[in-house]
PDB file of N, CA and C in Angstrom:
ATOM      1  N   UNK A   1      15.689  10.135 -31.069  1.00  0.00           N
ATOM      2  CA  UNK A   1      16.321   8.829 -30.999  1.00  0.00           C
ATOM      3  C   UNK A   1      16.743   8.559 -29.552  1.00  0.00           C
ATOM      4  N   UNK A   2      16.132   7.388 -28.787  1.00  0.00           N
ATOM      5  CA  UNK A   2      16.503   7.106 -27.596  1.00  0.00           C
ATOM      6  C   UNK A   2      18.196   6.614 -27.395  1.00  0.00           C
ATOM      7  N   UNK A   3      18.481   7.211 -26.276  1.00  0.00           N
ATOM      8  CA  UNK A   3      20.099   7.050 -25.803  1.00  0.00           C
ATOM      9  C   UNK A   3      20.331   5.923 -25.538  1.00  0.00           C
ATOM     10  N   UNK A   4      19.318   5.145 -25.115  1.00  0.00           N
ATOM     11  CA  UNK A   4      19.960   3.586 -24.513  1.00  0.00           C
ATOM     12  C   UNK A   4      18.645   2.778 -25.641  1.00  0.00           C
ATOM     13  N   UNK A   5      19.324   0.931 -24.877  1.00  0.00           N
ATOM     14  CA  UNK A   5      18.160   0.113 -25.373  1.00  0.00           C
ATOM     15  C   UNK A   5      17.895  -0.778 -24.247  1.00  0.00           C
ATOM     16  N   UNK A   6      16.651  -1.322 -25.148  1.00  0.00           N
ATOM     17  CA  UNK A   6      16.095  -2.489 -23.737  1.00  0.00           C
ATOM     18  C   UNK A   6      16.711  -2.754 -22.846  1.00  0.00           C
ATOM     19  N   UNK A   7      17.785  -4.132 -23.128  1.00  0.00           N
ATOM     20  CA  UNK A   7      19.026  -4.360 -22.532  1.00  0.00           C
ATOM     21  C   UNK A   7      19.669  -3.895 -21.771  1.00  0.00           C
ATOM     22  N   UNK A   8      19.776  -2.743 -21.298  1.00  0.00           N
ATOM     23  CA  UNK A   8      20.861  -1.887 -20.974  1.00  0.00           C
ATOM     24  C   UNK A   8      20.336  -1.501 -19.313  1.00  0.00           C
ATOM     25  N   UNK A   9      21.054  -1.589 -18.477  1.00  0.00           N
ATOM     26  CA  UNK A   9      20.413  -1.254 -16.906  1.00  0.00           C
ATOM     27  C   UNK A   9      20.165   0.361 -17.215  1.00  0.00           C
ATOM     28  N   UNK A  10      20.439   1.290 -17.408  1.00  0.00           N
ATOM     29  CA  UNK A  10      20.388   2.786 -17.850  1.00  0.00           C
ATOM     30  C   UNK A  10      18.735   2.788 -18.702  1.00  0.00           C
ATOM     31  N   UNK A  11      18.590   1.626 -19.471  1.00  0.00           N
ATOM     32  CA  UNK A  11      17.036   2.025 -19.791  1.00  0.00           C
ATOM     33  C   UNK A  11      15.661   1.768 -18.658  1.00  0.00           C
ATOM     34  N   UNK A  12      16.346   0.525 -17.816  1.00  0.00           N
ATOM     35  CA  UNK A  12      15.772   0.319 -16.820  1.00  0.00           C
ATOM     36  C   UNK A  12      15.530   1.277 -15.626  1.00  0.00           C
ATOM     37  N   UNK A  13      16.834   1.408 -15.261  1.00  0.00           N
ATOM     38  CA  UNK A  13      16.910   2.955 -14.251  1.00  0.00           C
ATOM     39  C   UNK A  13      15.665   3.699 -15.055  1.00  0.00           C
ATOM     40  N   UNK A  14      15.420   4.268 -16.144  1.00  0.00           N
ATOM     41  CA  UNK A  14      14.789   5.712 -16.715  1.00  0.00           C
ATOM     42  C   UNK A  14      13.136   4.969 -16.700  1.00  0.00           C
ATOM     43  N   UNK A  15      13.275   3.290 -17.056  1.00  0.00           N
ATOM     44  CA  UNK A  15      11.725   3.382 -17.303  1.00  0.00           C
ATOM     45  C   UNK A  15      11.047   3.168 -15.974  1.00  0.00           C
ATOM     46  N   UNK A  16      12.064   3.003 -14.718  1.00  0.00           N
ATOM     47  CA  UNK A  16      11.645   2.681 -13.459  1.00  0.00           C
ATOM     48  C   UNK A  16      11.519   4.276 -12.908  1.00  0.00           C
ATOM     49  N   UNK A  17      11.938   5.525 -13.631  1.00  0.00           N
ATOM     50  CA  UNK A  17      11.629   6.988 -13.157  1.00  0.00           C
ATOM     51  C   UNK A  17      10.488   7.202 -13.631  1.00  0.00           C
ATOM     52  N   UNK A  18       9.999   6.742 -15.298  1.00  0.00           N
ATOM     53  CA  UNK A  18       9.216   6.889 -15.677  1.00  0.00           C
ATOM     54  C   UNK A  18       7.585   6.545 -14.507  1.00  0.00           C
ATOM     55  N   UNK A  19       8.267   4.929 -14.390  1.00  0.00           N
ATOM     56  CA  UNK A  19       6.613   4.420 -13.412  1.00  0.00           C
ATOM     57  C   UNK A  19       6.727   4.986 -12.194  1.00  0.00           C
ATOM     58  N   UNK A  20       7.181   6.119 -11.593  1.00  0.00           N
ATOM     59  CA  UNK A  20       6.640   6.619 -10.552  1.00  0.00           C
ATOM     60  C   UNK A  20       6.872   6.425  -9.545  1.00  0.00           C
ATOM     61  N   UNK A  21       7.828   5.488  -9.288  1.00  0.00           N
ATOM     62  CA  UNK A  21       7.371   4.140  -7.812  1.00  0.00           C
ATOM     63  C   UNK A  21       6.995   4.622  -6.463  1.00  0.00           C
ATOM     64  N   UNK A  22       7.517   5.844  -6.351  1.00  0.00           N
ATOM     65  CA  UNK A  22       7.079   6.290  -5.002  1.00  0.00           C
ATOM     66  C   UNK A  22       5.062   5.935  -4.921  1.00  0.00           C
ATOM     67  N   UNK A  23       4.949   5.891  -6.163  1.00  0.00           N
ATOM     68  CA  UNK A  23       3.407   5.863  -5.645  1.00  0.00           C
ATOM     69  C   UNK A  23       2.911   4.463  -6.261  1.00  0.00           C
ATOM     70  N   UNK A  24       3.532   3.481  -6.253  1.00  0.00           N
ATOM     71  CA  UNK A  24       3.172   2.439  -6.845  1.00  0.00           C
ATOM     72  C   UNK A  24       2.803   1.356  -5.689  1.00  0.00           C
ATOM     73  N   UNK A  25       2.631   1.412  -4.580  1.00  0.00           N
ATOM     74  CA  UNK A  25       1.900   1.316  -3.269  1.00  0.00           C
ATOM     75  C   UNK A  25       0.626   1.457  -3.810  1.00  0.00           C
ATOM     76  N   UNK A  26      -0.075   2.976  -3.558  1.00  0.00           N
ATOM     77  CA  UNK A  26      -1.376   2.902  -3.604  1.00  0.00           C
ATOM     78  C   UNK A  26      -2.244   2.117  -4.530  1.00  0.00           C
ATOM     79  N   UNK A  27      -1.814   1.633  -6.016  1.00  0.00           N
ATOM     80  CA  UNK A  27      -2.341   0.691  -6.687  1.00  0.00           C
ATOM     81  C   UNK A  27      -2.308  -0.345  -6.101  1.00  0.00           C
ATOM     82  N   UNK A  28      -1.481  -0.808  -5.485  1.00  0.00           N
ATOM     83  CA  UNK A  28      -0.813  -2.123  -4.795  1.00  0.00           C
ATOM     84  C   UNK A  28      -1.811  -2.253  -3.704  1.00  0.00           C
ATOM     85  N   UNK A  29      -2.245  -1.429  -2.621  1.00  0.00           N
ATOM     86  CA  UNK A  29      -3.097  -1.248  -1.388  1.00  0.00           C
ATOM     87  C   UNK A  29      -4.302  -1.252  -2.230  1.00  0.00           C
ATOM     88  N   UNK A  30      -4.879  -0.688  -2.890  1.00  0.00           N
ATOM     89  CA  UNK A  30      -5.956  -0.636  -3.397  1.00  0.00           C
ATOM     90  C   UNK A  30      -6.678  -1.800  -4.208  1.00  0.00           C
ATOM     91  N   UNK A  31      -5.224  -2.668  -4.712  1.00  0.00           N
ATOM     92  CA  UNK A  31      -5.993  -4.151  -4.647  1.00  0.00           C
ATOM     93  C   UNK A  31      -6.125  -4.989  -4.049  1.00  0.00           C
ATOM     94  N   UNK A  32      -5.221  -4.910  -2.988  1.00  0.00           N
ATOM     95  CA  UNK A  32      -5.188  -6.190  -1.996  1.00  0.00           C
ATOM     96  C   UNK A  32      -6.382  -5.568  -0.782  1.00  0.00           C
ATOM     97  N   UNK A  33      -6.836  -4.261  -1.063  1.00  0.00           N
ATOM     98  CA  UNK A  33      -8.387  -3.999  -0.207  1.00  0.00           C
ATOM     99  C   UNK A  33      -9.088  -4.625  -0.994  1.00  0.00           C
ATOM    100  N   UNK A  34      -9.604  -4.458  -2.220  1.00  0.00           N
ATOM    101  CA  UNK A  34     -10.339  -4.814  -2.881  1.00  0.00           C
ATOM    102  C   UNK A  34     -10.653  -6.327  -3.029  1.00  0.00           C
ATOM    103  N   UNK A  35      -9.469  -7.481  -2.629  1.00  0.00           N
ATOM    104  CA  UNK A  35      -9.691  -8.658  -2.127  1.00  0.00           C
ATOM    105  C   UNK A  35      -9.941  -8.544  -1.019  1.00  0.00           C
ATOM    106  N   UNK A  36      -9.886  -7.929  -0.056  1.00  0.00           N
ATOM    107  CA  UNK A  36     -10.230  -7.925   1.432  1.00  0.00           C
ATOM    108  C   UNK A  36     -11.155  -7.682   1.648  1.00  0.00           C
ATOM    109  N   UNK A  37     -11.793  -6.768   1.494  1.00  0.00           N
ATOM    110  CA  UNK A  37     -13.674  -6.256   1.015  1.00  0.00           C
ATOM    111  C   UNK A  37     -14.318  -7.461   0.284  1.00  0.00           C
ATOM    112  N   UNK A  38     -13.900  -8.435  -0.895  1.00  0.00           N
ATOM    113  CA  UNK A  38     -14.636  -9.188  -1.506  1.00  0.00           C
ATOM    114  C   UNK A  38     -14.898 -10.286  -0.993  1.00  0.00           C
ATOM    115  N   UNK A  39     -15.731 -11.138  -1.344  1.00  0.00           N
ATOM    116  CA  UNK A  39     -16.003 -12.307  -1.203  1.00  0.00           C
ATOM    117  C   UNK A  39     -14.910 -12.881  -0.782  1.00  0.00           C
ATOM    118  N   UNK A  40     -14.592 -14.070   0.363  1.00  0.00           N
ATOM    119  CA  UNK A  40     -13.646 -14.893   0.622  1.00  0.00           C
ATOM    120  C   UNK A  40     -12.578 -15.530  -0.405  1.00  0.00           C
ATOM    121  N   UNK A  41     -11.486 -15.530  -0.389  1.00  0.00           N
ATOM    122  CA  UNK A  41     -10.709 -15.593  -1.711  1.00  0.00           C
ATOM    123  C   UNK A  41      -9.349 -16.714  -1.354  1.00  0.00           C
ATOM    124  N   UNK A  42      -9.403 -16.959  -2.316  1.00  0.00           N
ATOM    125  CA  UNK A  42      -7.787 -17.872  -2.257  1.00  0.00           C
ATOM    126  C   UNK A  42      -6.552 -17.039  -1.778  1.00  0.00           C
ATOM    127  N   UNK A  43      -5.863 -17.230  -0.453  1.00  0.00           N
ATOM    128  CA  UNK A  43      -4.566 -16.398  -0.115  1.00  0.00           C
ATOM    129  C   UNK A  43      -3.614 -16.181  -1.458  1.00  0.00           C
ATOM    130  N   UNK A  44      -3.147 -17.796  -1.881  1.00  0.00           N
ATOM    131  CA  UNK A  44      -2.018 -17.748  -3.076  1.00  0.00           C
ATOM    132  C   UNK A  44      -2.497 -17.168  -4.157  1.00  0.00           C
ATOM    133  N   UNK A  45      -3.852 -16.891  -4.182  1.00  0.00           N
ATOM    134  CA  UNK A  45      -4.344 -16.120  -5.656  1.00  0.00           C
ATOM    135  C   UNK A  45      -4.232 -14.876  -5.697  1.00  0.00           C
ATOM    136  N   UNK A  46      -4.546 -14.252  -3.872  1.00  0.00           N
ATOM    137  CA  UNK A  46      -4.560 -12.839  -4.272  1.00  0.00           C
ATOM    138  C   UNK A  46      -3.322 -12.206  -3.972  1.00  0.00           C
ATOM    139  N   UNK A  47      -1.975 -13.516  -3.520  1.00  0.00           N
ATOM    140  CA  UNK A  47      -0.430 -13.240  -3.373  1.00  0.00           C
ATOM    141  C   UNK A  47       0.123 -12.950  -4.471  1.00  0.00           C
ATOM    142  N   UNK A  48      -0.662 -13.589  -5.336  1.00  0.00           N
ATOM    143  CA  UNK A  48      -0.135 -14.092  -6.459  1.00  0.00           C
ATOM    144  C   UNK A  48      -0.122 -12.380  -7.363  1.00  0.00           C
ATOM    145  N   UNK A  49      -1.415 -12.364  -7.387  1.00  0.00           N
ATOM    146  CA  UNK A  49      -2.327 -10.905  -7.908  1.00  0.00           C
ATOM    147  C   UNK A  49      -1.514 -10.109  -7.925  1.00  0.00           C
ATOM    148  N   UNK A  50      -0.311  -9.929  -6.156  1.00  0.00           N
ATOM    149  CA  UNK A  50      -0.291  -8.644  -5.607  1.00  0.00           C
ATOM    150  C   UNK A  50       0.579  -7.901  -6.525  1.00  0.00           C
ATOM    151  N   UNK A  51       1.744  -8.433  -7.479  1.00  0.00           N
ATOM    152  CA  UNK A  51       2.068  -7.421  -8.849  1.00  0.00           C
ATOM    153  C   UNK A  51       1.689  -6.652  -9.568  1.00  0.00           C
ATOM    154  N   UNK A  52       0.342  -7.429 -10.219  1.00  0.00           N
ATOM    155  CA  UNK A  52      -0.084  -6.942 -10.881  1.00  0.00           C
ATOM    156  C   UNK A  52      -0.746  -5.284 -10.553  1.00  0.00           C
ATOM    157  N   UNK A  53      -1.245  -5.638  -9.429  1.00  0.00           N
ATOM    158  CA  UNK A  53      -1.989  -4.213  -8.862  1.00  0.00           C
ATOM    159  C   UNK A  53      -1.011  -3.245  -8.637  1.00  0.00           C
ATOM    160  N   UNK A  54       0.511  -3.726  -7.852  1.00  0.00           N
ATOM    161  CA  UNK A  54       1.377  -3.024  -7.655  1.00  0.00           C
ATOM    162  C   UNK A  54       1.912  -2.169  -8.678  1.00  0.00           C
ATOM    163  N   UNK A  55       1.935  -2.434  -9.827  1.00  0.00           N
ATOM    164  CA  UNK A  55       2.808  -2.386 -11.041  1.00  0.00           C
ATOM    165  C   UNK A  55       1.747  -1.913 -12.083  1.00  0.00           C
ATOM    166  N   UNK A  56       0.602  -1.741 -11.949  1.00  0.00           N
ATOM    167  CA  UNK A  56      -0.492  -1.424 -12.663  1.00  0.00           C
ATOM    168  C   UNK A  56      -0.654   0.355 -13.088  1.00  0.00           C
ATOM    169  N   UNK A  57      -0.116   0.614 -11.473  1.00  0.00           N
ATOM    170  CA  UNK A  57      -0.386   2.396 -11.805  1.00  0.00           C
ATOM    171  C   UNK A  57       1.569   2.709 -12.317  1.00  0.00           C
ATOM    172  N   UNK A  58       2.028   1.901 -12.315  1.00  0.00           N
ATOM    173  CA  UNK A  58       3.596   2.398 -13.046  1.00  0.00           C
ATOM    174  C   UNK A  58       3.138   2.953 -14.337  1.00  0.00           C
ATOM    175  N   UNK A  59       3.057   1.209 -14.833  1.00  0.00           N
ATOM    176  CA  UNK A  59       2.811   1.115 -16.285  1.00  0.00           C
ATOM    177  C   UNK A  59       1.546   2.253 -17.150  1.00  0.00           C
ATOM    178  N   UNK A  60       0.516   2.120 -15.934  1.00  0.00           N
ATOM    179  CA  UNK A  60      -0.407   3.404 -16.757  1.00  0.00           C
ATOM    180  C   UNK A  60       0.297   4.795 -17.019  1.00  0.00           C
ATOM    181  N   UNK A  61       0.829   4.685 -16.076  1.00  0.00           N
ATOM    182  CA  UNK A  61       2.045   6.398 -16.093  1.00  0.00           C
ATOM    183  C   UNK A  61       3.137   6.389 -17.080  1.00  0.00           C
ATOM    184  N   UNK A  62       3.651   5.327 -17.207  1.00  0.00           N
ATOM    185  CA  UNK A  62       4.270   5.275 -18.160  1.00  0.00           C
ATOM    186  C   UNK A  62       3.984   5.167 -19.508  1.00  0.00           C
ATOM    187  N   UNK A  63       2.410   4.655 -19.942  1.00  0.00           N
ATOM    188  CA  UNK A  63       1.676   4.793 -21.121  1.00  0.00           C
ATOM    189  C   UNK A  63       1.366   6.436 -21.449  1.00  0.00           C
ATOM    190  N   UNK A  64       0.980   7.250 -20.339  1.00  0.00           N
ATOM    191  CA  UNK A  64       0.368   8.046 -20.303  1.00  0.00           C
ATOM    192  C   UNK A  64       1.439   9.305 -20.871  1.00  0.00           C
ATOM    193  N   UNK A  65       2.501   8.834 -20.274  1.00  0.00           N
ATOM    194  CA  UNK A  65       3.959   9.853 -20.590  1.00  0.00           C
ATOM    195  C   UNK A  65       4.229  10.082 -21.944  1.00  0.00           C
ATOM    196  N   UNK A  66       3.481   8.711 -22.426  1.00  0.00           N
ATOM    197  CA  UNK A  66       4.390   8.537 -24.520  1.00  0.00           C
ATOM    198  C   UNK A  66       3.251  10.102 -25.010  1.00  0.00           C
ATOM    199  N   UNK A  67       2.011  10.028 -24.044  1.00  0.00           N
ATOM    200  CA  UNK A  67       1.106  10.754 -24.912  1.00  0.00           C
ATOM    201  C   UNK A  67       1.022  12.200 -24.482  1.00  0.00           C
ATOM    202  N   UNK A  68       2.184  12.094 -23.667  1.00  0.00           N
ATOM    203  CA  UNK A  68       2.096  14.082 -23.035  1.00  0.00           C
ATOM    204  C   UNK A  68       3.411  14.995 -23.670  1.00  0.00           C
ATOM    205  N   UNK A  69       4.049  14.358 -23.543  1.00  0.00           N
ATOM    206  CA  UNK A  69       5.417  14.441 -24.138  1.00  0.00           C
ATOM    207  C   UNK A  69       5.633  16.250 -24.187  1.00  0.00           C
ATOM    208  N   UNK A  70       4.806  16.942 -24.868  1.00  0.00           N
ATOM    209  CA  UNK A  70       4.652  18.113 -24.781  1.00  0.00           C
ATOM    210  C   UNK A  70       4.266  18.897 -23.577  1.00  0.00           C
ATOM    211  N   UNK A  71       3.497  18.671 -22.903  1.00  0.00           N
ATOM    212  CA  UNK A  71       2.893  18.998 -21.540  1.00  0.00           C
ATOM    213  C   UNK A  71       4.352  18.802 -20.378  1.00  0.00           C
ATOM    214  N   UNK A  72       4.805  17.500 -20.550  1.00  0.00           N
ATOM    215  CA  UNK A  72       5.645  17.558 -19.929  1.00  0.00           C
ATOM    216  C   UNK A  72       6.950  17.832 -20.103  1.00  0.00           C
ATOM    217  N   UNK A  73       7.283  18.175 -21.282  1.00  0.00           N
ATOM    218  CA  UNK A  73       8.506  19.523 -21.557  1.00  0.00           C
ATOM    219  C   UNK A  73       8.465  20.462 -20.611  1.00  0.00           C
ATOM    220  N   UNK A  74       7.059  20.738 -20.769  1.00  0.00           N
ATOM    221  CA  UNK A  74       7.223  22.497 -19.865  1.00  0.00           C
ATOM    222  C   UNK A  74       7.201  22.252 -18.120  1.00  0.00           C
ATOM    223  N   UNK A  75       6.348  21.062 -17.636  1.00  0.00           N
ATOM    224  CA  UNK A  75       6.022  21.257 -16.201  1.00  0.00           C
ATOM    225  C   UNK A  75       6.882  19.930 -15.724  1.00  0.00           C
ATOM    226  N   UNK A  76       7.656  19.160 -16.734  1.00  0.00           N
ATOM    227  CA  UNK A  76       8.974  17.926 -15.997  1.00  0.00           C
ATOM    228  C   UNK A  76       9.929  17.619 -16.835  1.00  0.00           C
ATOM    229  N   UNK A  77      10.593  18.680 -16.949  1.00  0.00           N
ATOM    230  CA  UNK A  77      11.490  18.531 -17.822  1.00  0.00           C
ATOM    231  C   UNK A  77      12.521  17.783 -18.030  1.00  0.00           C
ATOM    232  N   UNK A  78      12.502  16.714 -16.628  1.00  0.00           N
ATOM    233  CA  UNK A  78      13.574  15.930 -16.103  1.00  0.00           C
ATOM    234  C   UNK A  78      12.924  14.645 -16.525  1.00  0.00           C
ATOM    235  N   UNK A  79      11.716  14.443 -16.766  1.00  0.00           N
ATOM    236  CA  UNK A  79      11.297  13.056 -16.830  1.00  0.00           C
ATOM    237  C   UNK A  79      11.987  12.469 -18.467  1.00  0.00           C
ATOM    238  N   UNK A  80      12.796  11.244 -18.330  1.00  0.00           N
ATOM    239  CA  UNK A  80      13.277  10.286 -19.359  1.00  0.00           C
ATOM    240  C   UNK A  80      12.739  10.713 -20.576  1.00  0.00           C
ATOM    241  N   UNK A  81      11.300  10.253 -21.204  1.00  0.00           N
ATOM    242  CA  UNK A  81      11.061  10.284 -22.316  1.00  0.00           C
ATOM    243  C   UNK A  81      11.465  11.693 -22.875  1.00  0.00           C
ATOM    244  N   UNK A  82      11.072  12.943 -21.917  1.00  0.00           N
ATOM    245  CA  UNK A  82      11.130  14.248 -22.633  1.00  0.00           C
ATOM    246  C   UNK A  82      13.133  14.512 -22.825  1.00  0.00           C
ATOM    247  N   UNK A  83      13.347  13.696 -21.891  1.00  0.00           N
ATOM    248  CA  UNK A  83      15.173  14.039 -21.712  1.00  0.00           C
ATOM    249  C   UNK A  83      15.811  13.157 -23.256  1.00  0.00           C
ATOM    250  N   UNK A  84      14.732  12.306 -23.831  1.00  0.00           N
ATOM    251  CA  UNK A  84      14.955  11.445 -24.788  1.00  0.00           C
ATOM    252  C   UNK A  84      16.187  10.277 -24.270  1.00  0.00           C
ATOM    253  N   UNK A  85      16.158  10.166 -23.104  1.00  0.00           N
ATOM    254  CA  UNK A  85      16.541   8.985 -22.771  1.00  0.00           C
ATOM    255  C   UNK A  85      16.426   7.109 -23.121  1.00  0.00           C
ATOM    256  N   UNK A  86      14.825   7.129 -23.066  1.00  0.00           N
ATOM    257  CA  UNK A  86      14.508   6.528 -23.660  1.00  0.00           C
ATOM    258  C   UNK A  86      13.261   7.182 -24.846  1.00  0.00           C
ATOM    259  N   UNK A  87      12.655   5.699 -25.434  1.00  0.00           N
ATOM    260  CA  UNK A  87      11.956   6.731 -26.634  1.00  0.00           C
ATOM    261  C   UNK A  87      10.670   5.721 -26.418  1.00  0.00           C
ATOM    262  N   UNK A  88       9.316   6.810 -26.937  1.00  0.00           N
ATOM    263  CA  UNK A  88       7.741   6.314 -27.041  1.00  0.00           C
ATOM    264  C   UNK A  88       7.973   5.035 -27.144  1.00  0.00           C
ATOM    265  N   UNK A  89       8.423   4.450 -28.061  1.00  0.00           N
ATOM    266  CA  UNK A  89       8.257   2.861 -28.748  1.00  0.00           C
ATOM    267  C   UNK A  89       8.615   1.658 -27.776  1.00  0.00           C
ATOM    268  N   UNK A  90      10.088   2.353 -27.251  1.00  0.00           N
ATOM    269  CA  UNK A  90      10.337   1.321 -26.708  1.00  0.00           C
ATOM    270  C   UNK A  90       9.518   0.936 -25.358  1.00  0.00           C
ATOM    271  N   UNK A  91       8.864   1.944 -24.941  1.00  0.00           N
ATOM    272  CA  UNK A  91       7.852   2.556 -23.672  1.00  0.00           C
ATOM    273  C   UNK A  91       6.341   1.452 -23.798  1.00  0.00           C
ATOM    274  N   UNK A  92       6.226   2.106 -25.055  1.00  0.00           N
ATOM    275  CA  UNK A  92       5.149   0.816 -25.779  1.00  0.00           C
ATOM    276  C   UNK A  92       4.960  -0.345 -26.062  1.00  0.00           C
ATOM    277  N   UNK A  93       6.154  -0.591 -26.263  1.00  0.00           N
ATOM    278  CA  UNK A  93       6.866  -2.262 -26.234  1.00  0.00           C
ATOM    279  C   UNK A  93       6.851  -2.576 -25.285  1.00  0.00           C
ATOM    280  N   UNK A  94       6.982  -2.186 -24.018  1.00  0.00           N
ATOM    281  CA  UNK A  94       7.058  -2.352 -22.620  1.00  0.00           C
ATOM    282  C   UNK A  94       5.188  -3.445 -22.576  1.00  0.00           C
TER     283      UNK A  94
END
């Protein structure tokens, strides 16, 4: 049973440990190359974009966490979901 809920800045803090952020750059760089390499593009479109890419490798990490849960008992024992801070569902709901 998760300790906090949606609402609560404490679930936020844990699901913002969850996505990683130190590395939530390289998704972020890796799309705004990927408009830079492409075909000529709308500035405000690929300004617009730049979240999504940013925020793309969080959220995969944070999908990825509901499904290790065991793995990462033993080698992160500090990470939220395993601390039951927060819980799978609400991760999923995300």
């Amino acid at each position: 049973m998760p300790t906090t809920t949606l609402t609560t800045p404490k679930f936020w803090q844990a699901y913002w440990v969850t996505m990683r952020p130190y590395l939530l750059f390289v998704s972020g760089v890796a799309g705004m190359a990927g408009f830079a390499l492409g075909a000529p593009q709308n500035v405000p479109a690929a300004l617009a974009a730049f979240p999504a890419f940013f925020f793309a490798y969080g959220f995969g990490q944070a999908l990825t966490d509901c499904f290790q849960t065991d793995t990462d008992a033993l080698s992160s024992p500090y990470r939220p979901l395993v601390r039951g801070i927060i819980g799978k569902r609400q991760v999923l709901g995300i």
